[in-house]
C-alpha atoms as a PDB file:
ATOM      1  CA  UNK A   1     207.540 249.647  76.236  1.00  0.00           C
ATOM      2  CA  UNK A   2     209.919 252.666  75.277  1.00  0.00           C
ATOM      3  CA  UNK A   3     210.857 252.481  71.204  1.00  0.00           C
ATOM      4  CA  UNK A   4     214.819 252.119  72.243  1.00  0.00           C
ATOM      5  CA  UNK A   5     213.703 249.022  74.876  1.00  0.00           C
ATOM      6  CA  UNK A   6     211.322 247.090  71.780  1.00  0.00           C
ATOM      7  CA  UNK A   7     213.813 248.014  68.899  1.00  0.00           C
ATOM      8  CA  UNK A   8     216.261 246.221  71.371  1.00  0.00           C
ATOM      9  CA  UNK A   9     213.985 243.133  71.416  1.00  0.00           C
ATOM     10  CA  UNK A  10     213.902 242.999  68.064  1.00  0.00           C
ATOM     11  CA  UNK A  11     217.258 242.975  67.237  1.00  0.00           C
ATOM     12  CA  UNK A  12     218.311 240.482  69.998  1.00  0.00           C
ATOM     13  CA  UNK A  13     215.705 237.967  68.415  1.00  0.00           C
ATOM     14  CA  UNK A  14     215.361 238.561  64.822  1.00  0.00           C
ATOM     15  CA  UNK A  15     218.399 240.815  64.095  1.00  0.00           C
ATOM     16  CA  UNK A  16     221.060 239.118  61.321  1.00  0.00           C
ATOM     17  CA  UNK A  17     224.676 239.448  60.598  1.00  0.00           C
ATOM     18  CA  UNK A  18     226.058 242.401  58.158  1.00  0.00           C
ATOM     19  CA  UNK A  19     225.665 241.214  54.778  1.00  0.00           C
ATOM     20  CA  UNK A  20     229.034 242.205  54.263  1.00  0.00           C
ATOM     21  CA  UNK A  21     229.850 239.431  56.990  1.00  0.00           C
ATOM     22  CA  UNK A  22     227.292 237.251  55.325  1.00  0.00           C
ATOM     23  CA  UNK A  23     229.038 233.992  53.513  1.00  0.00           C
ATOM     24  CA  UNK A  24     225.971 232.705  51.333  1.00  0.00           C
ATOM     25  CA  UNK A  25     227.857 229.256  51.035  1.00  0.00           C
ATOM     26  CA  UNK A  26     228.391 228.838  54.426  1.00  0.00           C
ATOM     27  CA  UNK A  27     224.960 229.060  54.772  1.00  0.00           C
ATOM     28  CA  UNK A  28     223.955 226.556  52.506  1.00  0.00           C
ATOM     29  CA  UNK A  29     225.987 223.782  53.880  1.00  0.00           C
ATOM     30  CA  UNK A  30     224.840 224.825  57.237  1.00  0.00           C
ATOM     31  CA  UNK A  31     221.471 224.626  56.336  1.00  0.00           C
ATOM     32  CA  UNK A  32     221.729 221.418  54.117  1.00  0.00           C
ATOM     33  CA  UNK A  33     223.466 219.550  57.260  1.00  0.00           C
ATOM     34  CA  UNK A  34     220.295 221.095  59.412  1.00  0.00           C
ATOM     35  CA  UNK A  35     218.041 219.590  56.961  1.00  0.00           C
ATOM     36  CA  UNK A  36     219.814 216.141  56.736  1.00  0.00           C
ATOM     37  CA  UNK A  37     219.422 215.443  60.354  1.00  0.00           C
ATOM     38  CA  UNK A  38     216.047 216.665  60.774  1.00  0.00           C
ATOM     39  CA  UNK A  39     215.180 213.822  58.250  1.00  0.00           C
ATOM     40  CA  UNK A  40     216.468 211.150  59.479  1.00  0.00           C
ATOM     41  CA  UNK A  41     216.119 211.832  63.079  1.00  0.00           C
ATOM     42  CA  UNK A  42     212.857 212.523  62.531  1.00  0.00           C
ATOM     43  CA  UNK A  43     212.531 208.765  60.319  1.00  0.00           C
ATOM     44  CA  UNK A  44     210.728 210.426  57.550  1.00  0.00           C
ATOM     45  CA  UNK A  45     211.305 210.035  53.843  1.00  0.00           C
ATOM     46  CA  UNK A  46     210.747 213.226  52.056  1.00  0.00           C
ATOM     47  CA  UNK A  47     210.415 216.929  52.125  1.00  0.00           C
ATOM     48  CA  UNK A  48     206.993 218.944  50.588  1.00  0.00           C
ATOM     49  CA  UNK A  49     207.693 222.525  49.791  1.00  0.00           C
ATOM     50  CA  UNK A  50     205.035 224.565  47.401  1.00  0.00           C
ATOM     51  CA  UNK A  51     206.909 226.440  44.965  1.00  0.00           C
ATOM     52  CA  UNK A  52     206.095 229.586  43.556  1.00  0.00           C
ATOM     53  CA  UNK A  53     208.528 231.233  41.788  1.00  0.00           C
ATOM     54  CA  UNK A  54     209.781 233.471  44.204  1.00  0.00           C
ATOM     55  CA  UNK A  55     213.588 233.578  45.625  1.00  0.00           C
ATOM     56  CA  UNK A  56     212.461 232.149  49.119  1.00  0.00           C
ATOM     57  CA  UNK A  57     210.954 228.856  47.547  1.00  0.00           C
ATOM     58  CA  UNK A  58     213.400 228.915  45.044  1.00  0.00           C
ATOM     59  CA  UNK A  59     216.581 228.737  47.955  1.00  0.00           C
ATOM     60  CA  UNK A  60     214.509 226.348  50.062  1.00  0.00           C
ATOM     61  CA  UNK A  61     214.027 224.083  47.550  1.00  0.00           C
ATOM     62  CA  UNK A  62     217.347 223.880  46.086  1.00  0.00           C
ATOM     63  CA  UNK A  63     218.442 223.246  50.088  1.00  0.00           C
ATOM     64  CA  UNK A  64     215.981 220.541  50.203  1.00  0.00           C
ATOM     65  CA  UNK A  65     217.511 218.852  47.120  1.00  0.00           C
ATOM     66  CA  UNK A  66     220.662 219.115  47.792  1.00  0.00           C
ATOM     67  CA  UNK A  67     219.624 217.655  51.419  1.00  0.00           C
ATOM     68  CA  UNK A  68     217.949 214.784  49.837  1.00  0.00           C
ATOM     69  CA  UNK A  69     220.419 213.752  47.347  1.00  0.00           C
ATOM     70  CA  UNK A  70     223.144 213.476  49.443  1.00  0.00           C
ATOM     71  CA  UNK A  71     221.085 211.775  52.291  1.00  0.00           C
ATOM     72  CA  UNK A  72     220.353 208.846  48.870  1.00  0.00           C
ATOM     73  CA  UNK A  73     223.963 208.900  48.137  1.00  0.00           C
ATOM     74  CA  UNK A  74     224.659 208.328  52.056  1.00  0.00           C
ATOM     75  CA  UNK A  75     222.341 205.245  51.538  1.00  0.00           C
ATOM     76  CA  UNK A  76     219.376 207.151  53.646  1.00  0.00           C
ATOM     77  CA  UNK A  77     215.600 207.481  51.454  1.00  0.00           C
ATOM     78  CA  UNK A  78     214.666 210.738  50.615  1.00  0.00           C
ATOM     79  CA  UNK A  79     212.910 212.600  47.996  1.00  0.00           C
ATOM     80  CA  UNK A  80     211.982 216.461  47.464  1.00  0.00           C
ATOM     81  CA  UNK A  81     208.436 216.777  46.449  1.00  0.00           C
ATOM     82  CA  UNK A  82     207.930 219.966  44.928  1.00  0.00           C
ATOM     83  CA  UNK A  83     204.151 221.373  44.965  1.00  0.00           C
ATOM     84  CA  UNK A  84     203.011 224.017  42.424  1.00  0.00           C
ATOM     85  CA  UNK A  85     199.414 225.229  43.973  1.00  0.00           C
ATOM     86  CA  UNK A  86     197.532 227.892  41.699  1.00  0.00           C
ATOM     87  CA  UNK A  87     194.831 229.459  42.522  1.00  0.00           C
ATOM     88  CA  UNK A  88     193.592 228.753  38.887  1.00  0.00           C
ATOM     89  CA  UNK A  89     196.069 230.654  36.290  1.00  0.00           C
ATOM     90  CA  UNK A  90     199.510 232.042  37.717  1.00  0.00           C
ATOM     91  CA  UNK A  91     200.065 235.175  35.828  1.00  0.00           C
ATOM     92  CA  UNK A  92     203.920 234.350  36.764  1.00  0.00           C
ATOM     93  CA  UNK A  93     204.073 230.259  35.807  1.00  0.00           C
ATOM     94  CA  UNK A  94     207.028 231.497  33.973  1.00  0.00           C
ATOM     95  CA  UNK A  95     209.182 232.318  36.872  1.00  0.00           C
ATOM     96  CA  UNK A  96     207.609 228.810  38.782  1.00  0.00           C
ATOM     97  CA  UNK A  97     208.931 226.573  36.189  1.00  0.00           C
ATOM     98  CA  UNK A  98     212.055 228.706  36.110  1.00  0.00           C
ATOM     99  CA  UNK A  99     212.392 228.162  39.766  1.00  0.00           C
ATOM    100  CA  UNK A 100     211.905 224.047  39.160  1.00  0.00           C
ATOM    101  CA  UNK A 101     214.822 224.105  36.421  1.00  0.00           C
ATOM    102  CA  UNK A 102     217.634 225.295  39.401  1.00  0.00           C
ATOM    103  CA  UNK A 103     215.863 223.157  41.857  1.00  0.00           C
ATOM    104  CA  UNK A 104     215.304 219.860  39.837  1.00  0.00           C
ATOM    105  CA  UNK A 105     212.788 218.409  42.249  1.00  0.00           C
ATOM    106  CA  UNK A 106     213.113 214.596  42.579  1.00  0.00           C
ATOM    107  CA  UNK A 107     208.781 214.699  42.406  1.00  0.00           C
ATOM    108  CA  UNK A 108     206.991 217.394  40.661  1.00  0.00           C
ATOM    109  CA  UNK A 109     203.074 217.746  41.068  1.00  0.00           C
ATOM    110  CA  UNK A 110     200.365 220.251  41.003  1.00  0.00           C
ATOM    111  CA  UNK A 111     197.287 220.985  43.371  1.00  0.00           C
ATOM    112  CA  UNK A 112     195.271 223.761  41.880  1.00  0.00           C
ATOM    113  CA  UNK A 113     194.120 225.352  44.821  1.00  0.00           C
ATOM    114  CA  UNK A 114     191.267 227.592  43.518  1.00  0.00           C
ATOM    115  CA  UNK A 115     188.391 225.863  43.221  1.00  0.00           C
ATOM    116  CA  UNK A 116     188.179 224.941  46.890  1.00  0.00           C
ATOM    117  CA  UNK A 117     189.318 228.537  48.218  1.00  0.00           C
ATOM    118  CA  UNK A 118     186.580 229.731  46.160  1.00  0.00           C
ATOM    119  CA  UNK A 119     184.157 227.220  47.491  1.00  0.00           C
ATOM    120  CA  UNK A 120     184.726 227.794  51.408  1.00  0.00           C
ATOM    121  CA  UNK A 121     185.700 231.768  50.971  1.00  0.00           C
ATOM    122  CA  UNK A 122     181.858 232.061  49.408  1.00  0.00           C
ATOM    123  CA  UNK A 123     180.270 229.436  51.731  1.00  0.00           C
ATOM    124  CA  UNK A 124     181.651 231.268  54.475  1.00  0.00           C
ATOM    125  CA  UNK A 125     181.122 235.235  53.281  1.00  0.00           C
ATOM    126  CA  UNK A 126     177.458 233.910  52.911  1.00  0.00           C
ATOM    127  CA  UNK A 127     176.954 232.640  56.584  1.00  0.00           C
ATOM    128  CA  UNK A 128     178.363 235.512  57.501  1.00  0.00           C
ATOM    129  CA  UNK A 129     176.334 238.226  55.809  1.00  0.00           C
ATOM    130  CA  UNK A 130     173.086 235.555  56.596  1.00  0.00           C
ATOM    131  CA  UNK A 131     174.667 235.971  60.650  1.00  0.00           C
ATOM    132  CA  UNK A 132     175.105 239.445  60.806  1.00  0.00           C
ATOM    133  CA  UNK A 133     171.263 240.371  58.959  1.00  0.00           C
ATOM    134  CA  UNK A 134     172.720 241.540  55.619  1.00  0.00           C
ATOM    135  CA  UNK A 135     175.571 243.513  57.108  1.00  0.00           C
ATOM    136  CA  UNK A 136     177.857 245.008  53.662  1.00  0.00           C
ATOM    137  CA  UNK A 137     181.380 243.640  53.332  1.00  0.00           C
ATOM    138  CA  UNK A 138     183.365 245.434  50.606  1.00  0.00           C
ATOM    139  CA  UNK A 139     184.897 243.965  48.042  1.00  0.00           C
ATOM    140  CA  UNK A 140     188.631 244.962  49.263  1.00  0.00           C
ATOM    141  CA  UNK A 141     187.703 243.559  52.220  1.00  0.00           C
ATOM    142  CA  UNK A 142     186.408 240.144  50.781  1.00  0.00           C
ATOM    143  CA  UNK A 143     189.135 240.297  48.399  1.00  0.00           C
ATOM    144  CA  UNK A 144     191.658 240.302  51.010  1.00  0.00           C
ATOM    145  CA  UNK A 145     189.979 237.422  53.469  1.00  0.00           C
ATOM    146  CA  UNK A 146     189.861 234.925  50.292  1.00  0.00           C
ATOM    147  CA  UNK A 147     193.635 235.566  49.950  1.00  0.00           C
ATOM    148  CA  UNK A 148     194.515 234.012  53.307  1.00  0.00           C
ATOM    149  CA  UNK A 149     191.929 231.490  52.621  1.00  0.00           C
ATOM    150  CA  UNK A 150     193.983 230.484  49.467  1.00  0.00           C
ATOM    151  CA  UNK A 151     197.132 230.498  51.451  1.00  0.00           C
ATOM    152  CA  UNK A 152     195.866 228.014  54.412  1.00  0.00           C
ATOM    153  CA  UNK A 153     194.707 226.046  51.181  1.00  0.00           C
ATOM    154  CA  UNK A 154     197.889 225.660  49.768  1.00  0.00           C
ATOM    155  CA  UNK A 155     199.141 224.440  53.311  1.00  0.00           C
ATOM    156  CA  UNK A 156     196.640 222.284  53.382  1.00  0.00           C
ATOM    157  CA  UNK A 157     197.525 221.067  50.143  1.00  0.00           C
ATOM    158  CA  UNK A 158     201.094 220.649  51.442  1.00  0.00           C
ATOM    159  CA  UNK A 159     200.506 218.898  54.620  1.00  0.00           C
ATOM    160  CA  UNK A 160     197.976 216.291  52.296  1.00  0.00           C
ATOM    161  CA  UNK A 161     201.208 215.219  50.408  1.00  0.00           C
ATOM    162  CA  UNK A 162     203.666 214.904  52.669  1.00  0.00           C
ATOM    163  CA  UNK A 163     201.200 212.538  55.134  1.00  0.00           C
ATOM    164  CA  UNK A 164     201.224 210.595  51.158  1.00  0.00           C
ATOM    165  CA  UNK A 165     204.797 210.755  50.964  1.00  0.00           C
ATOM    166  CA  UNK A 166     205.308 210.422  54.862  1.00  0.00           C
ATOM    167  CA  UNK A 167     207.327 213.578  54.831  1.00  0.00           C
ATOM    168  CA  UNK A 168     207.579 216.968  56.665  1.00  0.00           C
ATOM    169  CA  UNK A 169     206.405 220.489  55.662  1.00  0.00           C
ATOM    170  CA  UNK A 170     209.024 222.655  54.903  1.00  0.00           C
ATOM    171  CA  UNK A 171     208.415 226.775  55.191  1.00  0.00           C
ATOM    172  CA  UNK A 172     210.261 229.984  53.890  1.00  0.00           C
ATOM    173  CA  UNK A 173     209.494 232.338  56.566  1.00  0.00           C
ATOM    174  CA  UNK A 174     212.564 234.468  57.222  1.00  0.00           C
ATOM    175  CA  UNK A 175     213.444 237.126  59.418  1.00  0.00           C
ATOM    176  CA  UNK A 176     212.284 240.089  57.709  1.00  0.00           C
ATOM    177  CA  UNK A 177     208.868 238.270  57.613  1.00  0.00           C
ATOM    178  CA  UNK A 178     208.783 237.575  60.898  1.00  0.00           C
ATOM    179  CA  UNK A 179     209.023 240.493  62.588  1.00  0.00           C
ATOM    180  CA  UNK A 180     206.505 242.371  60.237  1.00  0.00           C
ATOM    181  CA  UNK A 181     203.799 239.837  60.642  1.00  0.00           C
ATOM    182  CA  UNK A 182     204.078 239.342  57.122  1.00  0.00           C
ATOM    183  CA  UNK A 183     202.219 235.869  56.907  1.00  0.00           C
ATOM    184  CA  UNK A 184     198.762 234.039  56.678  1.00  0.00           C
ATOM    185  CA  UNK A 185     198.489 232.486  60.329  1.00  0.00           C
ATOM    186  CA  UNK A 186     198.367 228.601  59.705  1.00  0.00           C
ATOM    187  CA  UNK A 187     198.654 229.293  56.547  1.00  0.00           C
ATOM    188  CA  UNK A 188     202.469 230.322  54.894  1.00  0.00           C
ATOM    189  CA  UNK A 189     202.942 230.775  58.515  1.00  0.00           C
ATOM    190  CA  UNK A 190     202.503 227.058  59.214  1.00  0.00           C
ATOM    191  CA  UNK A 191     205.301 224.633  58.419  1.00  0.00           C
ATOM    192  CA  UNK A 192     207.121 221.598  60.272  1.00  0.00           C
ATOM    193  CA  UNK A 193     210.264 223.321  59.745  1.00  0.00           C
ATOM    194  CA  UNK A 194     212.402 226.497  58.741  1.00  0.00           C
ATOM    195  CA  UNK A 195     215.698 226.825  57.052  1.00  0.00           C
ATOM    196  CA  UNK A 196     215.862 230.815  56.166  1.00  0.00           C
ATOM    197  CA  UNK A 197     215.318 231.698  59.628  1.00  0.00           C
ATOM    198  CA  UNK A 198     218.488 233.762  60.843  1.00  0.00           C
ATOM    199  CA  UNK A 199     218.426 235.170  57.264  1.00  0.00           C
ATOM    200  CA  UNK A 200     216.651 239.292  55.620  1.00  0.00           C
ATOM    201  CA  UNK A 201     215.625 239.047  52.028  1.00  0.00           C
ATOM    202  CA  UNK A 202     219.027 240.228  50.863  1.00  0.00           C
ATOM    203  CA  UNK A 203     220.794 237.510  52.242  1.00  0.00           C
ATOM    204  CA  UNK A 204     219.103 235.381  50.409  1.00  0.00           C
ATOM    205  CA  UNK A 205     219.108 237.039  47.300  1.00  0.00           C
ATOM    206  CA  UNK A 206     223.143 236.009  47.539  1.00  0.00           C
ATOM    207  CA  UNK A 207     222.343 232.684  48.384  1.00  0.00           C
ATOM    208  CA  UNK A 208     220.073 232.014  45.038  1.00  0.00           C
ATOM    209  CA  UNK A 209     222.912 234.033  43.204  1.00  0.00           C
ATOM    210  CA  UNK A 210     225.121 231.232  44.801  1.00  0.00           C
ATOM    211  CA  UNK A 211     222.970 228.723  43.745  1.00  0.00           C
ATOM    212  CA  UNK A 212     223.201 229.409  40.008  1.00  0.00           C
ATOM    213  CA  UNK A 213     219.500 231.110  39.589  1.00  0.00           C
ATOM    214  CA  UNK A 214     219.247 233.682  37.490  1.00  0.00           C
ATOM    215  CA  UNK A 215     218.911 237.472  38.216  1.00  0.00           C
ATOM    216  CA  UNK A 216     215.250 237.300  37.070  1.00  0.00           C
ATOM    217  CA  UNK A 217     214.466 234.918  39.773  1.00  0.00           C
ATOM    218  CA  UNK A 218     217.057 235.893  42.931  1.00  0.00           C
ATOM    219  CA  UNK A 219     216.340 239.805  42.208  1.00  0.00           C
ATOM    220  CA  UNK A 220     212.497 239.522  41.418  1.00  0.00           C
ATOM    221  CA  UNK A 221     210.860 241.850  43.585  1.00  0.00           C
ATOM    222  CA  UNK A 222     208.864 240.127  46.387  1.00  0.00           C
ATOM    223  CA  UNK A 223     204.493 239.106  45.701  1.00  0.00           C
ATOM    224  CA  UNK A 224     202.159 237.352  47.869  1.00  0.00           C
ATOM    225  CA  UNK A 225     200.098 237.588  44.792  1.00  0.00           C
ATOM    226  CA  UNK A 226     196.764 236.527  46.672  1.00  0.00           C
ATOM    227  CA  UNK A 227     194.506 239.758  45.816  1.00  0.00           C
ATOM    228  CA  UNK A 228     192.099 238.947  42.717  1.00  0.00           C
ATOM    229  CA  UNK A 229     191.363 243.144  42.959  1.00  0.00           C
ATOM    230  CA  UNK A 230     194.958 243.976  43.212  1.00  0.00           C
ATOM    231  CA  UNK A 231     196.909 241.122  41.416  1.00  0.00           C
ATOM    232  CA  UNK A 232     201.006 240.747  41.572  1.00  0.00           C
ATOM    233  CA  UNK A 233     201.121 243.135  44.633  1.00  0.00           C
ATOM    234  CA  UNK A 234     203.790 244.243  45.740  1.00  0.00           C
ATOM    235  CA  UNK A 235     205.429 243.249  49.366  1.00  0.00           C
ATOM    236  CA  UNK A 236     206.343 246.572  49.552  1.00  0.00           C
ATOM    237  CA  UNK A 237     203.240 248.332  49.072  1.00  0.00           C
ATOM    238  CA  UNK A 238     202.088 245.798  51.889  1.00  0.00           C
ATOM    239  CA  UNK A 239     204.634 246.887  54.524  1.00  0.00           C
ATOM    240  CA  UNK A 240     204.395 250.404  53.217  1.00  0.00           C
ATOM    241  CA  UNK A 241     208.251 250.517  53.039  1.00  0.00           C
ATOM    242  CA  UNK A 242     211.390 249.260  50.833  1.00  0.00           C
ATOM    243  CA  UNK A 243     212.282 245.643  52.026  1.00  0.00           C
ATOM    244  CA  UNK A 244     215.948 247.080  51.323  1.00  0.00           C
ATOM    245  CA  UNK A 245     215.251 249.721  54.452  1.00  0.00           C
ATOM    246  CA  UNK A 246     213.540 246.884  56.315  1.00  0.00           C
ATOM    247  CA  UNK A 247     217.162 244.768  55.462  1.00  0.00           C
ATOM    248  CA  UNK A 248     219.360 247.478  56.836  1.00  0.00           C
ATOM    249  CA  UNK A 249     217.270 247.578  60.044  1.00  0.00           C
ATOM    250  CA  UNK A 250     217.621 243.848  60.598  1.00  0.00           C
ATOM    251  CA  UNK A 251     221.598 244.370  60.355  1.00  0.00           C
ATOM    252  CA  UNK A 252     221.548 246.965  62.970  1.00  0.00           C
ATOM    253  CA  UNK A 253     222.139 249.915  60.272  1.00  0.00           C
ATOM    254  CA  UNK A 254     220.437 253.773  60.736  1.00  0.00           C
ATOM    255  CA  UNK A 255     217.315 253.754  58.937  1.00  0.00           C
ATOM    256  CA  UNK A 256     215.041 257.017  58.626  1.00  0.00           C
ATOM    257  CA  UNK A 257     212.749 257.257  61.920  1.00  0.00           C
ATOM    258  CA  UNK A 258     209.406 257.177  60.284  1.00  0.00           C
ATOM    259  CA  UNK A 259     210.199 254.155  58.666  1.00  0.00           C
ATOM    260  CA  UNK A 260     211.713 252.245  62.016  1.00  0.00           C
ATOM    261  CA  UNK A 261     208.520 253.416  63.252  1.00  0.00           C
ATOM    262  CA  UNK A 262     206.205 251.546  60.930  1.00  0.00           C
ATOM    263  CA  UNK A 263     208.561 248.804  61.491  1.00  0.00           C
ATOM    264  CA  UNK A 264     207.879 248.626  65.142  1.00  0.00           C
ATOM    265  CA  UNK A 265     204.198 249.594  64.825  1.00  0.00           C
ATOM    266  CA  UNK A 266     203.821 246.179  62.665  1.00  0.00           C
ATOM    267  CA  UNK A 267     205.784 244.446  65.118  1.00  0.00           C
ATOM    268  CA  UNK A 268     203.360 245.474  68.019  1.00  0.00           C
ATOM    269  CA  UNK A 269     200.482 244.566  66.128  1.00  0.00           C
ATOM    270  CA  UNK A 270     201.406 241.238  64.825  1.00  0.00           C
ATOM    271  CA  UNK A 271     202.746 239.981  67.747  1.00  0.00           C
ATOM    272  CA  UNK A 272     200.448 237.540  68.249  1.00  0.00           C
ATOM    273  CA  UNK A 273     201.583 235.524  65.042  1.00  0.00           C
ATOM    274  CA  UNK A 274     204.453 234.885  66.616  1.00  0.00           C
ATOM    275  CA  UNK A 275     203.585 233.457  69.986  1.00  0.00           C
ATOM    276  CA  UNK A 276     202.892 229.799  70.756  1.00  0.00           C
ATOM    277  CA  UNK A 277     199.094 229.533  71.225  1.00  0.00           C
ATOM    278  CA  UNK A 278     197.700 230.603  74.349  1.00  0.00           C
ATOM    279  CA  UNK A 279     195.896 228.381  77.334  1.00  0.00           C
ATOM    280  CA  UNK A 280     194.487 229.023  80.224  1.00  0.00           C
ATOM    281  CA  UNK A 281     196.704 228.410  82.916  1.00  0.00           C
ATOM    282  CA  UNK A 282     194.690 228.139  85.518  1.00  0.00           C
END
């Protein structure tokens, strides 16, 4: 496929308004309304949503309180639980329970997550190395495997509570995430629903601004914070460009070359995260 013909495909499915176009109210009562009648049409009684301290958990949380105390006040059941899940210590708890004062969670609890990624991440680099006669894996390279173990943890975690609370899984995927790949397959990847689809980082930046959170959370730059060897990094350094240049593509705005084409590279190569899962047809 010619670069003009997939940056086209992109834009068509993942591309976003202008900011300057962008109403960050707007789309919180849109989203709030969204969330409403996906609870009740789908008869359950709560939302589960781990928060980390981040601006995407922090806007999808305060959208799933909002959703749930006006579906009580409209005479409807519903509670927000709100899941911290550490992987033992959080080097930024700080910003979590930051996050928890805008949101005000109707149920607060917290999973620690570590001991079990720990426990299947070594079970299973053992078999491995026992499978392949000894064969070396580096320590990057087991680093970074046991940080998308503790992600699909944490969902697991998530998906745990809200069959306890009869609820639904809510995720913060958004578009700039999407179309990098940017995710742990079936783990931060796996959700029952969205709400910051349609949305780039900067977007909802304004929203969390809207929301009353303060600049330390809404302009807090963007971790994953899953490498042991490489702790707090970076989204950036991950993509290997500025999510501000990854924004301006999203809106349809002139980026440098070399950068669009890392953008589509990642695209190409992660498009299998995106796709439902294959079977044979046959």
């Amino acid at each position: 496929m010619s670069t003009l013909l997939l940056k086209s495909e992109i834009l068509a499915t993942y591309g976003v308004v202008p900011t300057s176009e962008f109403d960050p109210n707007l789309a919180i009562r849109r989203r709030v309304e969204y969330l409403k009648s996906f609870l009740t049409t789908t008869r359950r009684k709560a939302f589960v949503l781990g928060i980390s301290g981040g601006v995407d958990s922090t806007v999808t949380g305060v959208l799933c309180q909002l959703a749930c105390s006006e579906l009580r006040a409209e005479g409807y059941a519903a509670r927000f639980v709100a899941v911290r899940l550490p992987a033992g210590v959080q080097r930024d708890e700080a910003d979590a329970q930051a996050a928890l004062a805008v949101i005000r969670p109707d149920v607060v609890l917290t999973v620690n997550v570590g001991p079990a990624s720990n426990a299947i991440h070594t079970e299973g680099l053992n078999a491995f190395i026992t499978a392949e006669g000894g064969s070396a894996v580096t320590p990057e390279q087991a680093d970074f495997h046991k940080g998308n173990v503790k992600a699909r943890m944490r969902m697991l975690a998530q998906y745990e509570q809200a069959a306890l609370f009869e609820g639904l899984v809510v995720g913060t995927d958004h578009n700039a995430e999407a179309v990098t790949g940017f995710f742990t397959l079936f783990g931060d990847g796996a959700c029952d629903l969205t709400v910051l689809n349609g949305l780039n980082k900067r977007q909802i930046r304004l929203m969390a601004k809207s929301m009353g959170a303060s600049e330390t959370l809404w302009n807090k730059a963007p971790t994953a914070d899953l490498e042991e060897l490489n702790p707090g990094k970076l989204d950036d350094d991950g993509f290997g460009f500025p999510y501000d240049l990854l924004d301006d593509f999203l809106e349809g705005v002139a980026i440098p070359k070399a950068v669009e084409a890392k953008i589509l590279a990642r695209f190409e190569a992660t498009r299998f995260k995106r796709r439902s899962i294959p079977g044979f047809g046959g």
